[in-house]
Protein backbone atom coordinates (compact mmCIF):
# COMPACT_ATOMS: atom_id res chain seq x y z
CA UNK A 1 22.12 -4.20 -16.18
CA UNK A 2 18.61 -3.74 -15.13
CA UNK A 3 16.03 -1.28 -16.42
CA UNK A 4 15.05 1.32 -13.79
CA UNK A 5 11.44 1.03 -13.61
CA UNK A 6 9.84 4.58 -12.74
CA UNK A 7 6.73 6.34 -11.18
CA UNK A 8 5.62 9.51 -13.51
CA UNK A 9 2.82 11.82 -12.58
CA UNK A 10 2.11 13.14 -16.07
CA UNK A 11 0.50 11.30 -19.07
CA UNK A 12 2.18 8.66 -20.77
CA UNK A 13 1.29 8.30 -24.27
CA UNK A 14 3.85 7.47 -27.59
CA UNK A 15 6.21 10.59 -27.92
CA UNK A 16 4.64 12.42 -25.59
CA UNK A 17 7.79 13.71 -23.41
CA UNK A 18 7.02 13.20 -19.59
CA UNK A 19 9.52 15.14 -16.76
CA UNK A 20 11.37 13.03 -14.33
CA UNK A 21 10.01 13.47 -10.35
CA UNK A 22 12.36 15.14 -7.99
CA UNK A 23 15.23 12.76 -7.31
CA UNK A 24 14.76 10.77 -10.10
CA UNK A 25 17.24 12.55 -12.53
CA UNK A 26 20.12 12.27 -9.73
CA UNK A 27 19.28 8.40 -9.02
CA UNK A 28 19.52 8.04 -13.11
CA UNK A 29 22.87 10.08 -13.49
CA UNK A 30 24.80 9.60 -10.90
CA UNK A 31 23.24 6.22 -9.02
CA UNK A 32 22.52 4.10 -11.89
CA UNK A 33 25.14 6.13 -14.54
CA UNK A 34 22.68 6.58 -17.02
CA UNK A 35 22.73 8.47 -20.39
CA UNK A 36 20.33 10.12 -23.33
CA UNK A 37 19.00 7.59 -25.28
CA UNK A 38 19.00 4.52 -22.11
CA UNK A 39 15.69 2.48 -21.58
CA UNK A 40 13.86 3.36 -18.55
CA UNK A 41 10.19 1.63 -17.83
CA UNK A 42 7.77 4.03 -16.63
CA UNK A 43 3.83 3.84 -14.91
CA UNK A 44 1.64 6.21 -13.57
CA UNK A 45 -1.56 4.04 -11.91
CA UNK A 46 -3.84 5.19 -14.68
CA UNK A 47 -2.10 4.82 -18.36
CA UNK A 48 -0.42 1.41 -18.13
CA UNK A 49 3.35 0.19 -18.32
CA UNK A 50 5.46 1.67 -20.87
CA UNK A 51 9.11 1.11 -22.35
CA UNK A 52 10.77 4.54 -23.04
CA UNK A 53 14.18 6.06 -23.24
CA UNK A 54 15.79 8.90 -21.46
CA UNK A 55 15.29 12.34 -23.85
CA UNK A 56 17.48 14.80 -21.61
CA UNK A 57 19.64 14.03 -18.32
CA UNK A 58 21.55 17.35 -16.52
CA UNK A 59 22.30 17.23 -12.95
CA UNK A 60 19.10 16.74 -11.38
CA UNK A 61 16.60 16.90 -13.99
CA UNK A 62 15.48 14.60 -16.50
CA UNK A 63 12.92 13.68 -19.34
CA UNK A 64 11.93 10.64 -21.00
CA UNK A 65 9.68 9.95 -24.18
CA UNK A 66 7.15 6.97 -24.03
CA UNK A 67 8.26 4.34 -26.93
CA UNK A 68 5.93 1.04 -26.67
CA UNK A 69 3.13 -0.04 -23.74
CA UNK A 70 4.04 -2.83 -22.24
CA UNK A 71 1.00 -3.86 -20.00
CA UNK A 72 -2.36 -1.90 -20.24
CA UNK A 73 -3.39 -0.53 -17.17
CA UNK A 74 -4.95 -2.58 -13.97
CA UNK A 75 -5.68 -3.01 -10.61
CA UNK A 76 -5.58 -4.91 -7.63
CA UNK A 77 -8.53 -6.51 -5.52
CA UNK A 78 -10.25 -3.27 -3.07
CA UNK A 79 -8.17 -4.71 -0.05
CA UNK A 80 -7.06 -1.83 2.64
CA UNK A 81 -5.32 -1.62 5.38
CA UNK A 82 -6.54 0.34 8.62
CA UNK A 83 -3.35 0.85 10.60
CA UNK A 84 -2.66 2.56 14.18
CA UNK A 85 0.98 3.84 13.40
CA UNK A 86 3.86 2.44 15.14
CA UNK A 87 7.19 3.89 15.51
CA UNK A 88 8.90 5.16 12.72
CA UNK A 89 10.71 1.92 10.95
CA UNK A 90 8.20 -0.20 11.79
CA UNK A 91 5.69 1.90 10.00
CA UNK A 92 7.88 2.04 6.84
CA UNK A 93 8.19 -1.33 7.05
CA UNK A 94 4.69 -1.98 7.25
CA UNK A 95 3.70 0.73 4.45
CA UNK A 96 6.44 -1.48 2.07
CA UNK A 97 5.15 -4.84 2.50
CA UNK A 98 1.39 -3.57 2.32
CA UNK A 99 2.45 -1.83 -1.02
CA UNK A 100 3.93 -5.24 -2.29
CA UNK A 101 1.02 -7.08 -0.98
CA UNK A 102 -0.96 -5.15 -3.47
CA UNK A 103 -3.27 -3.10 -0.44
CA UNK A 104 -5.02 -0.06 -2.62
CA UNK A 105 -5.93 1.91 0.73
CA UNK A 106 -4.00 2.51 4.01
CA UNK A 107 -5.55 4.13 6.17
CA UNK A 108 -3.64 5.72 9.70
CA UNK A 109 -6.26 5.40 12.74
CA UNK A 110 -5.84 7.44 15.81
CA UNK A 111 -6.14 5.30 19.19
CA UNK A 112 -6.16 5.50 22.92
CA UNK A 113 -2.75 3.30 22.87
CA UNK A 114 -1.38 4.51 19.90
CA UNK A 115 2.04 6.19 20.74
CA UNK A 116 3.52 8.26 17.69
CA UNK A 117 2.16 11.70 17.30
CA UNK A 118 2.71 12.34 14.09
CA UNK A 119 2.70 10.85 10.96
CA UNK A 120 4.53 11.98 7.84
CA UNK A 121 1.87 11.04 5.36
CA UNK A 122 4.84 11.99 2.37
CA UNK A 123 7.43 10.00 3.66
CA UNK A 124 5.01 7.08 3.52
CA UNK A 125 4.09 8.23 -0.08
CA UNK A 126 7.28 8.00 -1.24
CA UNK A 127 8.26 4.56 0.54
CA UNK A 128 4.91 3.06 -1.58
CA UNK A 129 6.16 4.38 -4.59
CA UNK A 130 9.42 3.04 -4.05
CA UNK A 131 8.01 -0.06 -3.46
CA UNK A 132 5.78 0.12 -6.39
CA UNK A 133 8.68 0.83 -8.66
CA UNK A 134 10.29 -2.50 -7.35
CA UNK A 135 7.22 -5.04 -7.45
CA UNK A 136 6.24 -4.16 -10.59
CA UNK A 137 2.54 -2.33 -9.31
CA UNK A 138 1.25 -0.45 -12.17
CA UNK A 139 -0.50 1.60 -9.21
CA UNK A 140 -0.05 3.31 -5.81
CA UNK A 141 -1.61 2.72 -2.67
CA UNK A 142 -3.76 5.88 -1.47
CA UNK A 143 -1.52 6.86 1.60
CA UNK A 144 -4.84 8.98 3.71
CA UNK A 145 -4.34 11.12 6.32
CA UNK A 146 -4.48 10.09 9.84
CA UNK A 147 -8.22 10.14 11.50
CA UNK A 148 -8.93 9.42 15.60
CA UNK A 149 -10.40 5.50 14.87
CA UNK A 150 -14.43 6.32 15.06
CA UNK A 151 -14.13 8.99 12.69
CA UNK A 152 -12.42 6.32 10.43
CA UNK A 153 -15.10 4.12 11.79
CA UNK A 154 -18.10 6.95 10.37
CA UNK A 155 -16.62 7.26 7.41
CA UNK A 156 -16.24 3.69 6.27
CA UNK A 157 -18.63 2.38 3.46
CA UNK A 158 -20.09 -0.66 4.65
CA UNK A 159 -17.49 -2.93 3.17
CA UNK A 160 -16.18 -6.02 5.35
CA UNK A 161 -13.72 -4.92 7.95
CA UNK A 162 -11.50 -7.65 9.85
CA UNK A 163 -10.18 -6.62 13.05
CA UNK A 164 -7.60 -9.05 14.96
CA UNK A 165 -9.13 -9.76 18.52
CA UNK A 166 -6.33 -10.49 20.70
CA UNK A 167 -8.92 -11.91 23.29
CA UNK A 168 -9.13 -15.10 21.70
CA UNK A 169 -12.69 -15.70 21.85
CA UNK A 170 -12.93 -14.99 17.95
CA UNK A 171 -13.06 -17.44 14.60
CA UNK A 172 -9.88 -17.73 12.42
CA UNK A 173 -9.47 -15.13 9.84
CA UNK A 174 -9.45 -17.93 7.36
CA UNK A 175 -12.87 -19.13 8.33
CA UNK A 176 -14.19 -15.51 8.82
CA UNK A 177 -13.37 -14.64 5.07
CA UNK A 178 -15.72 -17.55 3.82
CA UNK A 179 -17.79 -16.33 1.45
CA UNK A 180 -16.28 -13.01 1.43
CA UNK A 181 -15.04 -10.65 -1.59
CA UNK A 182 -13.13 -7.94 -1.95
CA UNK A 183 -13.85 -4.63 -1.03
CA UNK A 184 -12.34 -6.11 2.20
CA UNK A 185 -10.67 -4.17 5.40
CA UNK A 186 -8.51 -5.12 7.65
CA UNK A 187 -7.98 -3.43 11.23
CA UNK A 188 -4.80 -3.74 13.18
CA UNK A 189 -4.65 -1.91 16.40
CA UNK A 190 -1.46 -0.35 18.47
CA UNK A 191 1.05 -1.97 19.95
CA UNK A 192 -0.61 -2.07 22.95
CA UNK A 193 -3.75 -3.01 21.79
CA UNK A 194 -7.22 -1.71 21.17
CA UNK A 195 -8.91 -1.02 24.90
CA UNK A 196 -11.38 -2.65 25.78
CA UNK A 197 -13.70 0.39 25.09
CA UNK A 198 -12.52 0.61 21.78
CA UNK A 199 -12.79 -3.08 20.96
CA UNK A 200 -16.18 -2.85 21.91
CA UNK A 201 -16.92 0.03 20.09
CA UNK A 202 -15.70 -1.76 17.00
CA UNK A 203 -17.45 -4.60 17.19
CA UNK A 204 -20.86 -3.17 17.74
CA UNK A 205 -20.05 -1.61 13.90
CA UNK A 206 -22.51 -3.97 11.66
CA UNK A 207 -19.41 -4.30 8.67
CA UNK A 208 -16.82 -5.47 11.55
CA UNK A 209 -16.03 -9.03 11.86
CA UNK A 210 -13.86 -9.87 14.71
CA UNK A 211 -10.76 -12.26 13.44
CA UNK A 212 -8.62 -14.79 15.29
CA UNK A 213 -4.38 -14.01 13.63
CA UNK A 214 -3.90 -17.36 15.32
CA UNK A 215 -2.32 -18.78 18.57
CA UNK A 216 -0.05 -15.87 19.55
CA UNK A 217 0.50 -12.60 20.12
CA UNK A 218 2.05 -10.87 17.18
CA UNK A 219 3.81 -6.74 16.67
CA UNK A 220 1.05 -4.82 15.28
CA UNK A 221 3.31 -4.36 11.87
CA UNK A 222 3.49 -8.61 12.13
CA UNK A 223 -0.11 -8.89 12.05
CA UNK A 224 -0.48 -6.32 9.69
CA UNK A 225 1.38 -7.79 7.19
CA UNK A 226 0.01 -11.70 7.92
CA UNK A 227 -3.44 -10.53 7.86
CA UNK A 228 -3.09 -9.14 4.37
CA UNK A 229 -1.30 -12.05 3.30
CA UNK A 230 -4.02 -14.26 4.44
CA UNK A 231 -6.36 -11.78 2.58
CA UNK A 232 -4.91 -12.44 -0.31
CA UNK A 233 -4.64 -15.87 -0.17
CA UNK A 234 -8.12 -16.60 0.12
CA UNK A 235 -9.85 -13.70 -1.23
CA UNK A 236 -7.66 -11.69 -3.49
CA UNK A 237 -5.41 -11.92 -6.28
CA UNK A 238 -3.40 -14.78 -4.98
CA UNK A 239 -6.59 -16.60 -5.38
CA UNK A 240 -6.47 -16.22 -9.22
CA UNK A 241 -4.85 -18.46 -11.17
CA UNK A 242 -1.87 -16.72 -13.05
């Protein structure tokens, strides 16, 4: 059977004992029928991957002790995702693929077509982690809280920023990210697309590169999801020999 592989927000050092997260004791006891003494692999984004067994299991509740490191810590390629939120599953979707596609930022914009009205910014924090646990991340993704698009716009750093122009006037992502590095953006609008204000608006930002996602029109979780890929690919850790 497989070794659960666990978020922890506490330290992680050799015989240091670290508490389980809420939910974490049940899915160990009564999911996965684990015991005292069972392996467990735990991370927390800043201390690295470590092998450690299960020190006390009751009910809900649980504690582990940190045994051996298995990977020192690292991270990523800067790659983030600015996202208009969609409806519910597609947004979980979209925050689980981004999470295994190794995006460190994601980022919920605000638009004139953008139809949910709220976002649960926890939810989505626990669907990364989840998703962390599974693709063996030894980090999170910073799940931010939702800002109207030129506020997210203001406070951007300069760094490259894609955005998908569904007019069809633009170059190819691919040839776009020439010469490009991470920190890199990406900026996918609603499902019914930027306006036309908007788009304009964007594009007169000096760090915005307008991007072609190819020959059709794709769901804004679709092209969120391709256009990371493609990040990846040609300027992220993809790119790197393994």
């Amino acid at each position: 059977m497989s070794i659960p592989r666990l978020f922890a927000e506490a330290e992680l050092s050799e015989g240091l004992e670290v508490p389980a997260l809420p939910g974490q004791g049940h899915y160990l006891g009564q999911v996965m029928r684990k015991r005292e003494g069972d392996p467990v692999v735990l991370f927390n984004g800043r201390d690295g991957e470590w092998r450690a067994r299960i020190a006390a299991i009751r009910k809900d509740r649980a504690s582990f002790i940190p045994e051996t490191r298995l990977r020192e810590q690292s991270s990523g390629p800067d790659i983030r995702l600015l996202l208009a939120p969609v409806k519910r599953d597609a947004l979980d979707w979209t925050v689980e693929k981004a999470t295994e596609l190794g995006v460190r930022r994601i980022q919920p914009v605000i638009t004139a077509r953008t139809v949910v009205g709220r976002v649960n910014t926890d939810r989505l924090r626990a669907i990364a982690r989840e998703a962390a646990e599974q693709c063996e991340r030894l980090d999170l993704p910073d799940i931010a809280e939702p800002l109207d698009l030129h506020a997210a716009l203001d406070a951007w750093d300069g760094a490259p920023l894609l955005v998908g122009d569904a007019r069809g006037n633009a170059r190819p992502l691919g040839v776009v990210l020439a010469g490009k590095a991470p920190p890199l953006g990406l900026l996918v609008g609603p499902e019914g697309g930027f306006t036309g204000q908007e788009l304009d608006a964007v594009r007169r930002r000096p760090f915005v590169s307008p991007a072609a996602l190819g020959p059709r029109i794709l769901r804004a979780e679709t092209a969120a999801v391709a256009g990371l890929a493609v990040l990846q690919a040609l300027a992220g850790d993809w790119a790197v020999p393994i």
